[in-house]
N, C-alpha and C. Protein backbone atom coordinates (compact mmCIF):
# COMPACT_ATOMS: atom_id res chain seq x y z
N UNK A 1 133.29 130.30 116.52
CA UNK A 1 134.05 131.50 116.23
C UNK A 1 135.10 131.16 115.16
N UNK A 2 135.06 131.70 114.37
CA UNK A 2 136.11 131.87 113.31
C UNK A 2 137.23 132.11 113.46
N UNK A 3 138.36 131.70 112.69
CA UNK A 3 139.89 132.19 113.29
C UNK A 3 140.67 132.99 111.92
N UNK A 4 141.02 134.00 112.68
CA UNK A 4 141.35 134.25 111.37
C UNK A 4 142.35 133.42 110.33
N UNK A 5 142.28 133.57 108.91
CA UNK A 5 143.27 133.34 108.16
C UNK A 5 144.67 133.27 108.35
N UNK A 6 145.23 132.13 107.93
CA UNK A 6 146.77 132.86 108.35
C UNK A 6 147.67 132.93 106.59
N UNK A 7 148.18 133.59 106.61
CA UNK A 7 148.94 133.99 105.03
C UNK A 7 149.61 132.46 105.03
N UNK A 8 149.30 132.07 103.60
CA UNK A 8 150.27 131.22 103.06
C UNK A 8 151.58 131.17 103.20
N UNK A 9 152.15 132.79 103.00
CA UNK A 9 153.58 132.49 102.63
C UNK A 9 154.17 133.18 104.20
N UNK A 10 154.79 132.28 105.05
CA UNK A 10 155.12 132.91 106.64
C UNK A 10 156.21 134.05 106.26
N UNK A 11 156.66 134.41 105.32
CA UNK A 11 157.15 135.64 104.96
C UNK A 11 157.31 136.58 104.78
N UNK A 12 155.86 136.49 104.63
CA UNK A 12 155.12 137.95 103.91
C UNK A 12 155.08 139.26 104.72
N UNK A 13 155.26 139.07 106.33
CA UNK A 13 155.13 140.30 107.06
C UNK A 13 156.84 140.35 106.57
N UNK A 14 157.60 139.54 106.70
CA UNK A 14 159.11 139.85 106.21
C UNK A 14 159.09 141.00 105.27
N UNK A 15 158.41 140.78 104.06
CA UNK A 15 158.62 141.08 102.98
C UNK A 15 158.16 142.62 103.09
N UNK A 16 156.74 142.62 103.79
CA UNK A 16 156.49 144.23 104.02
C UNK A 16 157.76 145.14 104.61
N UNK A 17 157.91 144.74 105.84
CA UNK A 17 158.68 144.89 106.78
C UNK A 17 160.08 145.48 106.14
N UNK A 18 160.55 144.95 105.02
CA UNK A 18 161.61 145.09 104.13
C UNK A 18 161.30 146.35 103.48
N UNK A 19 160.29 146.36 102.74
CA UNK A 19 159.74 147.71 102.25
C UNK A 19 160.17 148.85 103.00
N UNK A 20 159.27 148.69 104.61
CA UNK A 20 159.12 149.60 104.73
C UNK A 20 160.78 150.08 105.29
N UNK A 21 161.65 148.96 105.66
CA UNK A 21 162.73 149.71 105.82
C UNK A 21 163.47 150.28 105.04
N UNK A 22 163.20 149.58 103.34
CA UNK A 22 163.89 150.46 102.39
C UNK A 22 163.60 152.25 102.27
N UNK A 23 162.07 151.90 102.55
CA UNK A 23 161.41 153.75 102.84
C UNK A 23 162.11 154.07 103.54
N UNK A 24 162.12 153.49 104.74
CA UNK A 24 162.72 154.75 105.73
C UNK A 24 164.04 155.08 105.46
N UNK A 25 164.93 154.31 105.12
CA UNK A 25 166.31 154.23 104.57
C UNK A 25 166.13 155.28 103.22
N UNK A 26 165.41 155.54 102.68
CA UNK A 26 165.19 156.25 101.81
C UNK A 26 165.24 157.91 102.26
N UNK A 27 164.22 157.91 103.52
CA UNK A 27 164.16 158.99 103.97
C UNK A 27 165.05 159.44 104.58
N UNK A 28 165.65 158.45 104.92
CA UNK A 28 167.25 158.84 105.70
C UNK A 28 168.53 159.07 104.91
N UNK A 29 168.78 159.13 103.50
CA UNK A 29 169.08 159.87 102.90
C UNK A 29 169.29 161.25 103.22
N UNK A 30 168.33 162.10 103.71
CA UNK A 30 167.61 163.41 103.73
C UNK A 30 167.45 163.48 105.25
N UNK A 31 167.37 162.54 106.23
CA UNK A 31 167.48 162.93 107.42
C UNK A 31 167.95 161.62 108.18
N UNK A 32 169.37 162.05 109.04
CA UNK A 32 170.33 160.49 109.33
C UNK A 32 169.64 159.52 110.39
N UNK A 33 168.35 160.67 111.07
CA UNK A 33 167.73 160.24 112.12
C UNK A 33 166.97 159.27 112.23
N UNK A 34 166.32 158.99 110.55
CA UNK A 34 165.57 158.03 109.88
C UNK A 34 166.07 156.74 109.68
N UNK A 35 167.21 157.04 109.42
CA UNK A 35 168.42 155.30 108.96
C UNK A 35 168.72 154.93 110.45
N UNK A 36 168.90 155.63 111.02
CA UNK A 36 169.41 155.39 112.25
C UNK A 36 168.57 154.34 112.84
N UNK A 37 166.79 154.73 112.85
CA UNK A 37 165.60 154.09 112.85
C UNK A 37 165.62 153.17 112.67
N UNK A 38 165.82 153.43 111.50
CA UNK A 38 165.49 151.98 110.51
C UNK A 38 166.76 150.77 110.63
N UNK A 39 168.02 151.13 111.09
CA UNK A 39 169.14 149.93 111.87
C UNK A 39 168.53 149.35 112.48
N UNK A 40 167.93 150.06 113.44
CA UNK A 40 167.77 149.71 115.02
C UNK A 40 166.29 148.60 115.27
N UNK A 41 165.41 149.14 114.03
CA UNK A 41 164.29 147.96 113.39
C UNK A 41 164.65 146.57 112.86
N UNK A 42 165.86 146.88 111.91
CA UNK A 42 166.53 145.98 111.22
C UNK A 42 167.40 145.12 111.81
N UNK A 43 168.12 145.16 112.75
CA UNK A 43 168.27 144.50 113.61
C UNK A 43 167.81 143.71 114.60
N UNK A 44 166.69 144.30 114.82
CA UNK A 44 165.38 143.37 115.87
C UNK A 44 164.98 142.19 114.76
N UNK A 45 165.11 142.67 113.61
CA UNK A 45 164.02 141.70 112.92
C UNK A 45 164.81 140.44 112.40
N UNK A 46 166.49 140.73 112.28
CA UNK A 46 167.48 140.24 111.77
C UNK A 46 167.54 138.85 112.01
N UNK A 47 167.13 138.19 113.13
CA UNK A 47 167.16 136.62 113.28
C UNK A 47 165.69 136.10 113.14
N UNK A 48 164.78 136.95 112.98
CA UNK A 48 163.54 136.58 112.75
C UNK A 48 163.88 135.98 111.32
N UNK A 49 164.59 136.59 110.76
CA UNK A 49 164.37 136.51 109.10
C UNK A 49 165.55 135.69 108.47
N UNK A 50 166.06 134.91 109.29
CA UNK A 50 167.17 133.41 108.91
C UNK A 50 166.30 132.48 107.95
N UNK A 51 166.54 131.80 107.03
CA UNK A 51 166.09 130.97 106.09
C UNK A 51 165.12 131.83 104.84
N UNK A 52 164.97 133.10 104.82
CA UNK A 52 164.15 133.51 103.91
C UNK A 52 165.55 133.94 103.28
N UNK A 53 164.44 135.31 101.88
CA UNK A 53 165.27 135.90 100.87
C UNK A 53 165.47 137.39 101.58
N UNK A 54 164.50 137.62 102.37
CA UNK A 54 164.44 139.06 103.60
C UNK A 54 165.70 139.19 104.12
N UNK A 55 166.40 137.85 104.49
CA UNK A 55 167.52 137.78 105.33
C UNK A 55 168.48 138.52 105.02
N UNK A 56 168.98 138.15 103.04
CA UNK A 56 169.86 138.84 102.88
C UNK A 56 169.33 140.10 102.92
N UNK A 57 168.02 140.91 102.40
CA UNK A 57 167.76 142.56 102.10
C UNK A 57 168.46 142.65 103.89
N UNK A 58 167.86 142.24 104.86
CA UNK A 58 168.08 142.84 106.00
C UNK A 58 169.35 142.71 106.43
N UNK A 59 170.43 142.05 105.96
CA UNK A 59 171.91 142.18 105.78
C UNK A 59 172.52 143.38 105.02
N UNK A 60 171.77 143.16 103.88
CA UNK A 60 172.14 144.47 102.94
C UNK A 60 172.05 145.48 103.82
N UNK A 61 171.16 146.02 103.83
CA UNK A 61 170.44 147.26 104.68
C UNK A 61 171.56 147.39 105.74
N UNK A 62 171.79 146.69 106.49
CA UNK A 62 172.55 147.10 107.54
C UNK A 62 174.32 147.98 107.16
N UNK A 63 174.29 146.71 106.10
CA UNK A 63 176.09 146.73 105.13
C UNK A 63 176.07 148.59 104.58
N UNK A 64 174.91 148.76 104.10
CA UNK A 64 174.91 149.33 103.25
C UNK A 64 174.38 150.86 104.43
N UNK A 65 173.90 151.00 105.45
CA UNK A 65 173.72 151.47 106.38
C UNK A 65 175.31 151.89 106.94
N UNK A 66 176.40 150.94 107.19
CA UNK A 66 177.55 151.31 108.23
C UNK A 66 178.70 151.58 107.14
N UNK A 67 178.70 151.27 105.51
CA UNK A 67 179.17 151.95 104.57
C UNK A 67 179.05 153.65 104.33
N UNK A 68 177.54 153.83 104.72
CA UNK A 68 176.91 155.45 104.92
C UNK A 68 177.43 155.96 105.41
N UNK A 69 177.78 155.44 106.85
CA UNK A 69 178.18 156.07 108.49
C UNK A 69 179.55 155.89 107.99
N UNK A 70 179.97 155.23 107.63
CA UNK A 70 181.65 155.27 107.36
C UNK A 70 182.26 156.51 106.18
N UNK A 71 181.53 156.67 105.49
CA UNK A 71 181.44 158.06 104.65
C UNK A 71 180.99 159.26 104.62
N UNK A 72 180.26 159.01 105.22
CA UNK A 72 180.02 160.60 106.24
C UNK A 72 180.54 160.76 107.26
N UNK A 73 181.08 160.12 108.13
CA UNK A 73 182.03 160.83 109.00
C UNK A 73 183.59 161.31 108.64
N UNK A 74 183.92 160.07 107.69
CA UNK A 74 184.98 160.50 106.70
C UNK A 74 184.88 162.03 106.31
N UNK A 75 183.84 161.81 105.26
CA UNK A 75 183.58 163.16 104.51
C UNK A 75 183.78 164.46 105.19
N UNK A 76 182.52 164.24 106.29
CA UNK A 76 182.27 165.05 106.99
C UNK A 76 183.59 165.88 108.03
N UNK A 77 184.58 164.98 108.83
CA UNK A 77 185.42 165.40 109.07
C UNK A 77 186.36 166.21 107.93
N UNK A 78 186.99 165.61 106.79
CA UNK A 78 187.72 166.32 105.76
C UNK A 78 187.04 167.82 105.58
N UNK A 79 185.48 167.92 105.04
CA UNK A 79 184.63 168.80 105.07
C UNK A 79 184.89 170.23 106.00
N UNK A 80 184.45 169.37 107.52
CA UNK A 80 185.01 170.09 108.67
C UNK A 80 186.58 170.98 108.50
N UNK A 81 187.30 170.83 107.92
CA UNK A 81 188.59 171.18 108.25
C UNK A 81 188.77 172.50 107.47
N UNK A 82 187.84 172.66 106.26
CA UNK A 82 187.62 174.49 105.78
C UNK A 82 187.42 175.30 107.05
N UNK A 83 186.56 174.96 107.97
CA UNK A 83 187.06 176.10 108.93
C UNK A 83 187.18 176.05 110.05
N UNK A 84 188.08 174.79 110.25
CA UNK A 84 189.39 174.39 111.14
C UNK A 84 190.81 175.24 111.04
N UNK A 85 190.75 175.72 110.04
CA UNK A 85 191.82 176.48 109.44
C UNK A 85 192.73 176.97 110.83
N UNK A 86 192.28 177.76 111.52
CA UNK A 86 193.41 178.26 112.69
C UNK A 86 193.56 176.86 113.73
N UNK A 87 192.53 176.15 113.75
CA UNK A 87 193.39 174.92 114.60
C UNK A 87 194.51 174.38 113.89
N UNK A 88 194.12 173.91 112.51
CA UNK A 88 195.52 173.12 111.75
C UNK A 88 196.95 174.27 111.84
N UNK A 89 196.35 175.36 111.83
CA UNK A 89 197.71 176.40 111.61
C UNK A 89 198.19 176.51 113.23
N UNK A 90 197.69 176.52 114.23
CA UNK A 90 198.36 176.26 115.42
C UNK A 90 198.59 175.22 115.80
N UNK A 91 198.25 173.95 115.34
CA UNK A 91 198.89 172.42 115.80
C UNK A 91 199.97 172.46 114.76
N UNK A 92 200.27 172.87 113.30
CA UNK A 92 201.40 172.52 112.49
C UNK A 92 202.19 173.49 112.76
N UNK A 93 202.16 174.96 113.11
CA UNK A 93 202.65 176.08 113.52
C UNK A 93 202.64 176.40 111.85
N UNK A 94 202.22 176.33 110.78
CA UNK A 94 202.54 177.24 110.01
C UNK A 94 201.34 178.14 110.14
N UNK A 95 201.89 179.56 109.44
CA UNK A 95 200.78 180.53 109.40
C UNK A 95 199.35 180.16 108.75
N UNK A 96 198.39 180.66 108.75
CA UNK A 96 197.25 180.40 108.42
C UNK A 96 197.33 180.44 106.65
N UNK A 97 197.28 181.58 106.80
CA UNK A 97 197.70 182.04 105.06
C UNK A 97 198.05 180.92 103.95
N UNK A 98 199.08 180.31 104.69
CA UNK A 98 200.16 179.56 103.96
C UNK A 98 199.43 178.18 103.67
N UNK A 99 198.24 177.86 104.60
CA UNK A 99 197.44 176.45 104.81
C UNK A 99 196.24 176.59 103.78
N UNK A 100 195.98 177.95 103.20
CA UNK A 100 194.74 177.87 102.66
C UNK A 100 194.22 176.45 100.91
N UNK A 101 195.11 176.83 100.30
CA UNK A 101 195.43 175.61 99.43
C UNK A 101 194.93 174.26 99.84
N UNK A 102 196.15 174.40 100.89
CA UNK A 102 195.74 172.89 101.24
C UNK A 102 194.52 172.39 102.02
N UNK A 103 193.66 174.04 102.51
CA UNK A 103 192.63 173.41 103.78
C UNK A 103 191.15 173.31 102.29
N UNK A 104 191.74 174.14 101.41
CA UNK A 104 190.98 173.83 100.21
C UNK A 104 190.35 172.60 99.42
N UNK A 105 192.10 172.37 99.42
CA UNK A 105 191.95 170.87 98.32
C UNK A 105 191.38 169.54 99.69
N UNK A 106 191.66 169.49 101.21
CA UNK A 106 190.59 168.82 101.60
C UNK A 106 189.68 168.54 101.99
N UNK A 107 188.87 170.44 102.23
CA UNK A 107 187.28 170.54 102.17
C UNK A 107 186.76 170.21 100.76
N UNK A 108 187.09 169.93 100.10
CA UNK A 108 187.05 170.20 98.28
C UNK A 108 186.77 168.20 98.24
N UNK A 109 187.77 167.33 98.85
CA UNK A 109 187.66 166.22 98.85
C UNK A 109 186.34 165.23 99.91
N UNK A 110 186.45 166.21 101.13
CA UNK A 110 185.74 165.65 101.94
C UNK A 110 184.48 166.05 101.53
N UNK A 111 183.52 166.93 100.56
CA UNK A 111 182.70 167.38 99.87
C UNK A 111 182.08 166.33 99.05
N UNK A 112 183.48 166.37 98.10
CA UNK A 112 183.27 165.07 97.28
C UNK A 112 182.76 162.95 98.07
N UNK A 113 183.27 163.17 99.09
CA UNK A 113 183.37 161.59 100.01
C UNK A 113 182.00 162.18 100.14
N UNK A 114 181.39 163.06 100.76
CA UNK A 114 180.26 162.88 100.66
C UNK A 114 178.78 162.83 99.93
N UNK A 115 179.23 163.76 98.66
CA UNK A 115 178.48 163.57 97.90
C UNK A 115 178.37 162.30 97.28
N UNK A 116 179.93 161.14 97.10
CA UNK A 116 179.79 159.97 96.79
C UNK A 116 179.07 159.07 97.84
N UNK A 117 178.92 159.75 99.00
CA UNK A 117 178.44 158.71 99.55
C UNK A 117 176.88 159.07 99.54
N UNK A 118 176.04 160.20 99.47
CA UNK A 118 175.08 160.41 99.04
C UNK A 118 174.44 159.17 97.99
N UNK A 119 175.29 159.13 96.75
CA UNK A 119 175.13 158.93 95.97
C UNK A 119 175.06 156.81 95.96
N UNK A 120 175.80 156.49 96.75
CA UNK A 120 175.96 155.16 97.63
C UNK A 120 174.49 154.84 97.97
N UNK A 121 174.26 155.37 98.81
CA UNK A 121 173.16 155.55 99.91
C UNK A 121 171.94 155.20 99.12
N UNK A 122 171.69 156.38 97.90
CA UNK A 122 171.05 156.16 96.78
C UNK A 122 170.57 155.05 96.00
N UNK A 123 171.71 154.51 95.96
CA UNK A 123 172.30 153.44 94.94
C UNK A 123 171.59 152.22 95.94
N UNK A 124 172.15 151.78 97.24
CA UNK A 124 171.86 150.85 98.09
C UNK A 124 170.12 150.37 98.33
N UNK A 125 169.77 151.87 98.14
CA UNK A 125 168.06 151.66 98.10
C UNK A 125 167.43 151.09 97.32
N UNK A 126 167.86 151.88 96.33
CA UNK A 126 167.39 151.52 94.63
C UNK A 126 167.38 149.87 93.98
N UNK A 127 168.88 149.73 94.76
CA UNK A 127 169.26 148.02 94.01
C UNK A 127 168.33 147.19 95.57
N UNK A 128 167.95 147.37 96.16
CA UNK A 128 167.26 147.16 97.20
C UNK A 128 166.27 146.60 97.32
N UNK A 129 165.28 147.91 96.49
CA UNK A 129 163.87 148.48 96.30
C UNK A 129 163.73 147.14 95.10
N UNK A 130 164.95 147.22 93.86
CA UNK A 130 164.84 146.56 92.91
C UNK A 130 164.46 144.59 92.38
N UNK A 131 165.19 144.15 93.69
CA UNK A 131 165.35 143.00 93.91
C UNK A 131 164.14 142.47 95.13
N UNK A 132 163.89 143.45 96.23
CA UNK A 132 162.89 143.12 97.09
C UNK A 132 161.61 142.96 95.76
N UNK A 133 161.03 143.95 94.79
CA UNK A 133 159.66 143.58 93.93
C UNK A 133 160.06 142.46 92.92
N UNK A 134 161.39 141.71 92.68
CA UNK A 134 161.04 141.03 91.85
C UNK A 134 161.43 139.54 92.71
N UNK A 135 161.55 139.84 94.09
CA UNK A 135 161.80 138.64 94.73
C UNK A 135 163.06 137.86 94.77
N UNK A 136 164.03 138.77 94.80
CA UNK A 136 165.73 138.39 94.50
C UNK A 136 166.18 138.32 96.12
N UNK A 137 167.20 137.54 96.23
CA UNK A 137 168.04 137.57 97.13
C UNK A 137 169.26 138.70 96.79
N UNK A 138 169.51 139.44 98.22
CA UNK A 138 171.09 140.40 97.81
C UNK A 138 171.88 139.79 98.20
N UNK A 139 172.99 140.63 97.39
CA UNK A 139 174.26 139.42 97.23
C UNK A 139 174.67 139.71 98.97
């Protein structure tokens, strides 16, 4: 009986494996339920992958994963507070009216935290995606 082959390079399921978490991290962009996934993969695989170049992507991934979560909840709370409006005006006691400006300028910011972090998220894949095909370690 024959046995199968075994791959030259003991890495190589690493290396898929990396892929496919950059995909899903990709897709999680667009749905948080996906990154979330893809942590919770990335972490299982995380001491498997000590002494390779996987090690760092699967460091990255994670860094670049709780950077996400740290900017969208940011965001997202600031965001939240356009129509919080009568809570902030009954915890500060000023009238509502008088808060609009200001509940403006930090739905207006927390908008922005998130679109930068969109744009992060983006970025994290890409330089990711970039270095996993040419066989780079992340910093």
């Amino acid at each position: 009986m024959k046995m199968p082959e075994q791959s030259a390079d003991p890495s190589a399921g690493l290396r898929l494996f990396a892929l496919m978490m950059y995909l899903i991290y990709g897709v999680g962009l667009l749905t948080g339920v996906a990154a979330v996934l893809a942590l919770l993969l990335t972490c299982l695989r995380l001491k498997e992958s000590r002494g390779t170049i996987y090690h760092s992507h699967l460091r990255w991934m994670m860094r670049g994963f709780g950077l996400c979560l740290v900017g969208m909840a940011l965001g997202g709370v600031l965001a939240w507070t356009d129509w919080a409006g009568p809570v902030i005006a009954e915890v500060t006691g000023y009238p509502e009216h008088e808060l609009h400006a200001l509940r403006r300028a930090i739905h207006g910011m927390g908008q922005l935290i998130l679109g930068l972090t969109w744009f992060w998220g983006a970025y994290f894949v890409a330089r990711g995606l970039l270095n996993w095909s040419e066989h780079r370690r992340m910093p």
